[in-house]
N, C-alpha and C. Protein backbone atom coordinates (compact mmCIF):
# COMPACT_ATOMS: atom_id res chain seq x y z
N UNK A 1 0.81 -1.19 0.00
CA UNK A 1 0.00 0.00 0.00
C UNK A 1 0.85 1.26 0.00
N UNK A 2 2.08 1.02 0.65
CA UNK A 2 2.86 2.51 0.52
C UNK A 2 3.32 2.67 -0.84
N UNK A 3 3.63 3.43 -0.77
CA UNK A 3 4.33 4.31 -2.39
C UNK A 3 5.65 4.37 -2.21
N UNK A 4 6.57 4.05 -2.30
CA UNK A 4 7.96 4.50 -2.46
C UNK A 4 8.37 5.37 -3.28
N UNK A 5 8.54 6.67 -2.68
CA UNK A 5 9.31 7.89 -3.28
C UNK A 5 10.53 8.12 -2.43
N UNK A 6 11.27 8.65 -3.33
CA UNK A 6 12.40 9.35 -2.39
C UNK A 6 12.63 10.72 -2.50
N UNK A 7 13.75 10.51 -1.41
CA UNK A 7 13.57 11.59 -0.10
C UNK A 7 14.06 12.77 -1.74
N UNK A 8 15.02 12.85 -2.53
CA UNK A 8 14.76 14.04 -2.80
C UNK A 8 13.87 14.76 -3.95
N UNK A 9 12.88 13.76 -4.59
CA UNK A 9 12.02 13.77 -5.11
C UNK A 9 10.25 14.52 -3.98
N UNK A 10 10.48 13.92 -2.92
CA UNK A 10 9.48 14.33 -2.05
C UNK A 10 9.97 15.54 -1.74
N UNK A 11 11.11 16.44 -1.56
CA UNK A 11 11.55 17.69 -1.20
C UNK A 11 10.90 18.40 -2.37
N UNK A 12 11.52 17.93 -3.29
CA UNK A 12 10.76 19.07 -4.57
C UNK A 12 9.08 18.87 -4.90
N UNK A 13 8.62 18.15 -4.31
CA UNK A 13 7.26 18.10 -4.55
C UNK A 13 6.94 19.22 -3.36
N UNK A 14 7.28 18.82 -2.20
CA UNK A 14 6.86 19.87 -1.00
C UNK A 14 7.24 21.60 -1.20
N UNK A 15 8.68 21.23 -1.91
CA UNK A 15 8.76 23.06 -2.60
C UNK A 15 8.10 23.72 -3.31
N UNK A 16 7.26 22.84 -4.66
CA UNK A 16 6.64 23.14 -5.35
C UNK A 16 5.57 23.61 -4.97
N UNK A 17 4.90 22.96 -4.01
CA UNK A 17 3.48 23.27 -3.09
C UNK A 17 3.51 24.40 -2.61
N UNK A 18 4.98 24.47 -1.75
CA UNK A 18 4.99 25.93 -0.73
C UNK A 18 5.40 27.46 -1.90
N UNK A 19 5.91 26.81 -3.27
CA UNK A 19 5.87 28.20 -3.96
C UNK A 19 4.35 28.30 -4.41
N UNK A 20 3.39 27.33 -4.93
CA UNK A 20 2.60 27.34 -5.36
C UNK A 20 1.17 27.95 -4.51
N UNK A 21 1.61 28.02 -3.40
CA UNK A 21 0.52 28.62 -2.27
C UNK A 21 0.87 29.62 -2.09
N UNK A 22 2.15 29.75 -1.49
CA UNK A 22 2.99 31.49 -1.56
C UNK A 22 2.34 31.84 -2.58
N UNK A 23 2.69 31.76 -3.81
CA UNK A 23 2.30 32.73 -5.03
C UNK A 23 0.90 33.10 -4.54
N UNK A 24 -0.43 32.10 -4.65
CA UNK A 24 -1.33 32.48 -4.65
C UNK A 24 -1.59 33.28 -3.57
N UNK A 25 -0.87 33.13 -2.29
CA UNK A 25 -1.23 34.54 -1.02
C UNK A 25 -0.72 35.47 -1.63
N UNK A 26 0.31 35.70 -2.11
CA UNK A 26 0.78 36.97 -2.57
C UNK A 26 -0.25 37.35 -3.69
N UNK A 27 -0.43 37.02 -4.33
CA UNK A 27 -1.53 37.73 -5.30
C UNK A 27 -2.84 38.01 -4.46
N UNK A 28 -3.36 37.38 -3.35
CA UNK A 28 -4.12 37.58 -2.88
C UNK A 28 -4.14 38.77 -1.70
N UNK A 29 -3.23 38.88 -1.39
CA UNK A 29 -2.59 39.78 -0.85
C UNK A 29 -2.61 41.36 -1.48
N UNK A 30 -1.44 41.36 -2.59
CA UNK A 30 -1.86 42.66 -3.11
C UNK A 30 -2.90 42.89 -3.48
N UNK A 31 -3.72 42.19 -4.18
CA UNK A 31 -5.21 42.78 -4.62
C UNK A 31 -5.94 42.85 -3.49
N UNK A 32 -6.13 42.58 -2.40
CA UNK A 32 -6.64 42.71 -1.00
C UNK A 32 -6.19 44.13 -0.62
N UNK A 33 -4.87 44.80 -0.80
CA UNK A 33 -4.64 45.87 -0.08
C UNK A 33 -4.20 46.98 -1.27
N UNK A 34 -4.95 47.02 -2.37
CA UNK A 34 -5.12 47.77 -3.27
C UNK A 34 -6.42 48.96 -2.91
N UNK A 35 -5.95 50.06 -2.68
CA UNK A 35 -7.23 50.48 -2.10
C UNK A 35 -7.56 51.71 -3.03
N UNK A 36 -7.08 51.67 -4.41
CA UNK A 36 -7.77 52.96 -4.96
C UNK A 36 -7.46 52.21 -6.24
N UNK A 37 -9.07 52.39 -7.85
CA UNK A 37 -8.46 52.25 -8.75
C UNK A 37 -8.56 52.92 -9.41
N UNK A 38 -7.38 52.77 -10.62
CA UNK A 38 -6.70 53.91 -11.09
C UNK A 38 -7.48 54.41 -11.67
N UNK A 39 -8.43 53.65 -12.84
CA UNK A 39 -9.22 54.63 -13.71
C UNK A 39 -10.58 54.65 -13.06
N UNK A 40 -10.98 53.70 -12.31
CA UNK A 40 -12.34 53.99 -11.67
C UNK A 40 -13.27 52.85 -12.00
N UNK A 41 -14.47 52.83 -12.18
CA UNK A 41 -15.36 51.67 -11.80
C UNK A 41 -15.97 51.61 -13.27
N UNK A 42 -15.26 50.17 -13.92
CA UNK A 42 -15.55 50.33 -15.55
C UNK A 42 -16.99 49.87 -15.81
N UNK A 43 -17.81 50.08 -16.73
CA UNK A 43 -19.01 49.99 -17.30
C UNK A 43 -19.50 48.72 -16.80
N UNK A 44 -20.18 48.04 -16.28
CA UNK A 44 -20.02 46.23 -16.21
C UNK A 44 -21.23 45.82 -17.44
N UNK A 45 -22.36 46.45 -17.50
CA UNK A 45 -23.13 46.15 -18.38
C UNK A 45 -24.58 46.86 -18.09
N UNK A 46 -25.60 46.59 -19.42
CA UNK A 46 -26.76 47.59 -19.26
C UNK A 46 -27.84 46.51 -18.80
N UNK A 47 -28.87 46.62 -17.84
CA UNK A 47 -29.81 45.97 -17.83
C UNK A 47 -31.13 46.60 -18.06
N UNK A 48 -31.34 46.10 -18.99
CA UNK A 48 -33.13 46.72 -19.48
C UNK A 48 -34.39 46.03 -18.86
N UNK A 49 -34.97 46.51 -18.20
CA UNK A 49 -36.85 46.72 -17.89
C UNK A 49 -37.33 46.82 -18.24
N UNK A 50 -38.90 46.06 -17.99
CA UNK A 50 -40.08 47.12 -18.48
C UNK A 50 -40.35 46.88 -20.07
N UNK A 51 -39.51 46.34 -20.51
CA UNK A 51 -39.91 46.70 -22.28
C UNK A 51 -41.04 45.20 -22.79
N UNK A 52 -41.86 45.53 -23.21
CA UNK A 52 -42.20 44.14 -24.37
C UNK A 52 -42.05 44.18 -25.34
N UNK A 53 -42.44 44.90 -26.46
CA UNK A 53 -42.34 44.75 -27.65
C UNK A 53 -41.14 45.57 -28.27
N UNK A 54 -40.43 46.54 -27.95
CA UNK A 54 -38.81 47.27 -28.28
C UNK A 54 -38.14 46.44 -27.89
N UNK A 55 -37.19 45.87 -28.54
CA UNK A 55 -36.50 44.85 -28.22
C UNK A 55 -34.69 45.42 -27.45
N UNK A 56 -34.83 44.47 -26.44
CA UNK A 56 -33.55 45.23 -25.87
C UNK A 56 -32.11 45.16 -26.09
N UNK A 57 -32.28 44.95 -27.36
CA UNK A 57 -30.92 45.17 -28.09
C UNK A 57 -30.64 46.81 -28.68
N UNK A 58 -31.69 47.48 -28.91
CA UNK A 58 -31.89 48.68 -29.40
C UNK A 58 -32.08 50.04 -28.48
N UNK A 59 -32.39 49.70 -27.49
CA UNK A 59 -32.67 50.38 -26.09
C UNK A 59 -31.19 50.68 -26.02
N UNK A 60 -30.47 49.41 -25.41
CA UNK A 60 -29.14 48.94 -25.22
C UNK A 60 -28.29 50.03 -26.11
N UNK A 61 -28.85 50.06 -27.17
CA UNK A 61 -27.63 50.76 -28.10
C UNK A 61 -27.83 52.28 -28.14
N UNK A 62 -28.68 52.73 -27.53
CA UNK A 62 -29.20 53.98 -27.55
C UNK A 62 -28.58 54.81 -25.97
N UNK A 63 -28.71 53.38 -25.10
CA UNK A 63 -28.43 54.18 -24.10
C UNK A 63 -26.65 53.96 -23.78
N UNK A 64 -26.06 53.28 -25.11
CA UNK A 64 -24.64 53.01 -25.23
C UNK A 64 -24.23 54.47 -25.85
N UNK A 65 -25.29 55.08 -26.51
CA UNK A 65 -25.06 56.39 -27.35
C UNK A 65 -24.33 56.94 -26.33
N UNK A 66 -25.37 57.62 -25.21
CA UNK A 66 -25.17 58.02 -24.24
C UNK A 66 -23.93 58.26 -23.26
N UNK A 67 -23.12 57.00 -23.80
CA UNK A 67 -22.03 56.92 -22.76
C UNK A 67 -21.88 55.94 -22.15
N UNK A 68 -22.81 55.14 -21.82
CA UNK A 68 -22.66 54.15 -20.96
C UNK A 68 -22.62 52.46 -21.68
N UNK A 69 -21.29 52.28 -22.12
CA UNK A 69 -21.02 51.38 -23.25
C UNK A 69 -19.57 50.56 -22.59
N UNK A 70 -19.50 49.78 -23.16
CA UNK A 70 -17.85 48.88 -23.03
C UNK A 70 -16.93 49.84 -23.07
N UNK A 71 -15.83 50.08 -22.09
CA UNK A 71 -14.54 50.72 -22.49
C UNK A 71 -14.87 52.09 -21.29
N UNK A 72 -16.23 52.41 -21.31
CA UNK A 72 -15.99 53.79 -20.60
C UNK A 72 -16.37 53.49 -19.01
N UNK A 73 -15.87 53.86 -18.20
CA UNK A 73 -15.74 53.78 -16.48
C UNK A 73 -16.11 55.40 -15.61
N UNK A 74 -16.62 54.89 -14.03
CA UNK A 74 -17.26 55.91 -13.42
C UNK A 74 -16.37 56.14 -12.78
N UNK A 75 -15.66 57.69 -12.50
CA UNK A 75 -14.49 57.71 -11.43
C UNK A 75 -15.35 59.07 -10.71
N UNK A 76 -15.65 58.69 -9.41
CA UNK A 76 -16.39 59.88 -8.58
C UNK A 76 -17.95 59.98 -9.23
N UNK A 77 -18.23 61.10 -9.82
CA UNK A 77 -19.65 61.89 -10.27
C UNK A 77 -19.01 62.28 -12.05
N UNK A 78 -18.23 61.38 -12.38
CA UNK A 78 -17.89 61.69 -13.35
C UNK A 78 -18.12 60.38 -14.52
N UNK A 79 -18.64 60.39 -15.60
CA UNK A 79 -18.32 59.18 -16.41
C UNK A 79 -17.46 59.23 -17.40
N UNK A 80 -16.35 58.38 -17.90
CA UNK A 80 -15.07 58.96 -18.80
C UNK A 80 -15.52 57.51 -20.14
N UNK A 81 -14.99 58.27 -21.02
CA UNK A 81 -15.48 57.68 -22.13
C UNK A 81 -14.11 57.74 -22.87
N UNK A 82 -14.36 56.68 -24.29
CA UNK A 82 -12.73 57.36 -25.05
C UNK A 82 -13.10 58.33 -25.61
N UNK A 83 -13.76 59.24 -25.58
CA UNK A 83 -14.06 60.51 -26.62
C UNK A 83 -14.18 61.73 -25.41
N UNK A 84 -14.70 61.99 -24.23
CA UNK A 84 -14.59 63.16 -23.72
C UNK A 84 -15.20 62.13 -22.15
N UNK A 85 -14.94 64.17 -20.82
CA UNK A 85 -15.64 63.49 -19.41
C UNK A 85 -16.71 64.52 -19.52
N UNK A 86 -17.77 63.98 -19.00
CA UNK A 86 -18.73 64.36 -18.62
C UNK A 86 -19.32 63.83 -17.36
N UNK A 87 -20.45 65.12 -16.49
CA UNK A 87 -20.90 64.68 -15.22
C UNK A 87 -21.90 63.36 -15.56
N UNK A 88 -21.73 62.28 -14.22
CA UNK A 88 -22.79 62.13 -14.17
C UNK A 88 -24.28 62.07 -14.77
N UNK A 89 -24.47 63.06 -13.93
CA UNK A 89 -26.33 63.54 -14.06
C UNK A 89 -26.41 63.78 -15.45
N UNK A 90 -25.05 64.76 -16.38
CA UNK A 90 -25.79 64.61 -17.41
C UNK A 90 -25.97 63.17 -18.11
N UNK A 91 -25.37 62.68 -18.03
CA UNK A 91 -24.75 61.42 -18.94
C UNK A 91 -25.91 60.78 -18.77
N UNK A 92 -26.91 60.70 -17.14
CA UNK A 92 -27.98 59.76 -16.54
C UNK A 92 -29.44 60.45 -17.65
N UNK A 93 -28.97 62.06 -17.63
CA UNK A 93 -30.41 62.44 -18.22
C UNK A 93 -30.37 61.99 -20.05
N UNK A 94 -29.11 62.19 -20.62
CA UNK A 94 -28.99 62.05 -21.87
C UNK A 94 -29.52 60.34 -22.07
N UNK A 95 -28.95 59.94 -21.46
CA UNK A 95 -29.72 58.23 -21.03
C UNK A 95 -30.85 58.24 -21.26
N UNK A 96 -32.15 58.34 -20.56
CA UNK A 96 -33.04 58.61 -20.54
C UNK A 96 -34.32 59.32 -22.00
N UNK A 97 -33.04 60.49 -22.12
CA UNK A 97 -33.67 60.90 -23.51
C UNK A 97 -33.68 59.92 -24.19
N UNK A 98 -32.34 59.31 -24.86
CA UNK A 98 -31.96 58.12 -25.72
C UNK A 98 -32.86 57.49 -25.47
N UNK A 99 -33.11 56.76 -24.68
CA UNK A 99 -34.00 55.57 -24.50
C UNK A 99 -35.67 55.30 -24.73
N UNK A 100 -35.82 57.36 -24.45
CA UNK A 100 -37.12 57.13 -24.81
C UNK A 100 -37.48 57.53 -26.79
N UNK A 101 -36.11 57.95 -26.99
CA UNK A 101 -36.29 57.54 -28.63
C UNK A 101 -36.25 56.56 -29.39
N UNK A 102 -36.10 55.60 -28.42
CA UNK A 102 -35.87 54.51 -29.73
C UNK A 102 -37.17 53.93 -30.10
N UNK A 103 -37.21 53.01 -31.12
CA UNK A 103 -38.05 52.89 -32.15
C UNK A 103 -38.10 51.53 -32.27
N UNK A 104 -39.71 51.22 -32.82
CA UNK A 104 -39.70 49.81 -33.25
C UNK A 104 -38.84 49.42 -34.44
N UNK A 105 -38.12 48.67 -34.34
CA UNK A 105 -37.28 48.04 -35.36
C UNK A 105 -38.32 47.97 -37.04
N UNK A 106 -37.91 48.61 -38.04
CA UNK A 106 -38.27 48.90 -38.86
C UNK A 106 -39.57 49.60 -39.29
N UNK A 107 -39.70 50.37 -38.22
CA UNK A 107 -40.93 51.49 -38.00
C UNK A 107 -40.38 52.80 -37.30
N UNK A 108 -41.43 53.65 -37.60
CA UNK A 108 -41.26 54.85 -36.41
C UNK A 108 -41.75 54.87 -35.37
N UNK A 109 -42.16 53.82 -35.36
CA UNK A 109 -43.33 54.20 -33.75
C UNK A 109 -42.19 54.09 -32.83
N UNK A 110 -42.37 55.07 -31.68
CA UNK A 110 -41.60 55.30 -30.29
C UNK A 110 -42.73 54.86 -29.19
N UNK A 111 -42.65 53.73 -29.05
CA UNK A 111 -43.63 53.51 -27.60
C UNK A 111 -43.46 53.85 -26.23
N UNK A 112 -41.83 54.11 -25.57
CA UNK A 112 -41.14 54.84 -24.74
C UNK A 112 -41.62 55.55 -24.51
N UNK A 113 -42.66 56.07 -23.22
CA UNK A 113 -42.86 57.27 -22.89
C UNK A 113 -41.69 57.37 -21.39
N UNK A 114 -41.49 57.02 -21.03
CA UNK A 114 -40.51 57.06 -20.13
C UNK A 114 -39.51 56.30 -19.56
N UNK A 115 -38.46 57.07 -19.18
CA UNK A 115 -37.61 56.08 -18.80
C UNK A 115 -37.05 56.37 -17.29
N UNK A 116 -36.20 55.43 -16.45
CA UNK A 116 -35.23 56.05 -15.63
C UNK A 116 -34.66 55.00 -15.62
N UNK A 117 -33.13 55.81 -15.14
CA UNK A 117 -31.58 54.89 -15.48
C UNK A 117 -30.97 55.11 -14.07
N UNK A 118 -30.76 54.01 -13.75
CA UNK A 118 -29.99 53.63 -12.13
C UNK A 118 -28.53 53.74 -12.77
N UNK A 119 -27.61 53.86 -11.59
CA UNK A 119 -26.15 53.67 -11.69
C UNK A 119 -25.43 53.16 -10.28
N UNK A 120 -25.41 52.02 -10.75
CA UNK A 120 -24.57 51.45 -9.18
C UNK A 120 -22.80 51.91 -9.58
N UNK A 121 -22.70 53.02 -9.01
CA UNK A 121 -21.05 53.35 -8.75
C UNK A 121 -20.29 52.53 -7.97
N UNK A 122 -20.57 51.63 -7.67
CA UNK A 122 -19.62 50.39 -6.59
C UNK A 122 -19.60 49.02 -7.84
N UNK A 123 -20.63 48.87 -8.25
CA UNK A 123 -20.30 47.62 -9.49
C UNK A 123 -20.19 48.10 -10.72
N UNK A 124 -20.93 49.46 -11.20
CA UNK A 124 -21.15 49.70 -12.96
C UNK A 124 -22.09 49.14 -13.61
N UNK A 125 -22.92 49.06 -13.20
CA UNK A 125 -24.07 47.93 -13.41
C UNK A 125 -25.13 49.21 -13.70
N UNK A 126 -25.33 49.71 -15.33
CA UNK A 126 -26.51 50.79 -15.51
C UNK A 126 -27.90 49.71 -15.25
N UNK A 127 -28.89 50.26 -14.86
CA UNK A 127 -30.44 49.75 -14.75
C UNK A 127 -31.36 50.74 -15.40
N UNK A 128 -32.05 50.35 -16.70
CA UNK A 128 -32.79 51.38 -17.35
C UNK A 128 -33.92 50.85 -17.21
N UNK A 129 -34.95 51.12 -16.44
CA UNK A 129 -36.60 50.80 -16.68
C UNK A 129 -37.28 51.58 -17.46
N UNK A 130 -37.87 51.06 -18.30
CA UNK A 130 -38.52 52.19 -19.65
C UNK A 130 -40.14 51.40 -19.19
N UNK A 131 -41.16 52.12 -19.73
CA UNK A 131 -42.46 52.56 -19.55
C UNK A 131 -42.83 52.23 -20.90
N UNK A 132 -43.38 51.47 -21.55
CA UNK A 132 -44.51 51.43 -22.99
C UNK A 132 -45.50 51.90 -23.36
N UNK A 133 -46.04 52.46 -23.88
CA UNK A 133 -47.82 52.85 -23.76
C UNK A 133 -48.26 53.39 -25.35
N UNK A 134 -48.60 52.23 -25.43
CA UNK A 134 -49.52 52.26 -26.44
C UNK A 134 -51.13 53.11 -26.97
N UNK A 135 -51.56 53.66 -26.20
CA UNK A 135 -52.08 54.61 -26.09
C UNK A 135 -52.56 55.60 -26.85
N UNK A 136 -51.81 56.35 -26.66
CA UNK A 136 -51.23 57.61 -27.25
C UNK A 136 -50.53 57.71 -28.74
N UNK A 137 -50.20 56.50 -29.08
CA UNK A 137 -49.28 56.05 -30.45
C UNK A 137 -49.89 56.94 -31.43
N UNK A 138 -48.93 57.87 -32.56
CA UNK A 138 -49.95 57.83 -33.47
C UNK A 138 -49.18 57.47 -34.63
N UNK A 139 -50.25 56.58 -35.86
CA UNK A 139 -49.93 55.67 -36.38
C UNK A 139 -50.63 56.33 -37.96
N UNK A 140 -49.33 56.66 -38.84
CA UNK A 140 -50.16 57.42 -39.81
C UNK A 140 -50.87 56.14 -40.82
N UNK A 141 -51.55 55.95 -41.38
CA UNK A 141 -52.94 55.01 -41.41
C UNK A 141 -52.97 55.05 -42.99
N UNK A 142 -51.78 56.38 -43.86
CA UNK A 142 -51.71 55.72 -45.19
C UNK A 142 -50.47 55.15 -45.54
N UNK A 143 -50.86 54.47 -46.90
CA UNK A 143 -50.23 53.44 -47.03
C UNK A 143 -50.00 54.20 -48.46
N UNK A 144 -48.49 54.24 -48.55
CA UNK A 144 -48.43 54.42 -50.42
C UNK A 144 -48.38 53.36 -50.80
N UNK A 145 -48.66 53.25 -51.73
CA UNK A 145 -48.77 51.66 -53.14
C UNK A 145 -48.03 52.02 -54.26
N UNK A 146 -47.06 51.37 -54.67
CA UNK A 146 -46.28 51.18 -55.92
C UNK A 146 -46.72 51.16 -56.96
């Protein structure tokens, strides 16, 4: 039942272990006592609400117009983009506009009557709940013919 290894074969297995755990405290370590980052709290992704029939791929891209897309991060009350910084609030209201323009996919109708856009500054996680209402739509009723 025993294994026969030797003794300096079992040394280098036991070294290997103790660099192989070292390493991982040390990495665990510095990223543990990292306490500021450099560029700030990057975009993590958009989550859309509320919608049925606008599909939220298009929402998504509207309120990516906005600023709040892959690549750009929140540092303070500020959102940084690769093209310019802007506050915040505006970036949250321009959001909002965007979102309530978008359009049924190969129509004009805008069913969006409202929107509002969360911003978790600790994860990057935008939250857009948009409002539908059919209602009010108006739907011009001619039809040209070829």
């Amino acid at each position: 039942m025993f294994i026969k290894i030797r003794r300096d074969t079992l040394i280098i297995l036991i070294l290997a272990f103790m660099l192989i755990v070292s390493g991982r405290l040390m990495t665990y370590m510095s990223f543990a006592t990292s306490t500021e980052v450099d560029q700030g709290i990057p975009v993590a992704g958009v989550i859309i609400k509320g919608n049925d029939i606008v599909p939220t791929d298009s929402i998504r891209s509207n309120v990516a117009a906005a600023g709040f897309r892959q690549g750009s991060y929140i540092k303070g009350d500020t959102l940084v983009t690769s093209k310019r910084e802007l506050p915040l609030n505006e970036a949250i209201e321009s959001a909002k506009e965007f979102a309530t323009m978008t359009t049924i996919p190969g129509t004009r109708l805008t069913p969006i009557v409202a929107a509002d856009v969360k911003v978790d500054k600790e994860q990057g996680i935008i939250t857009v709940n948009v409002i539908e209402d059919f209602a009010n739509l108006q739907i011009n009723k001619t039809a040209v013919r070829p």
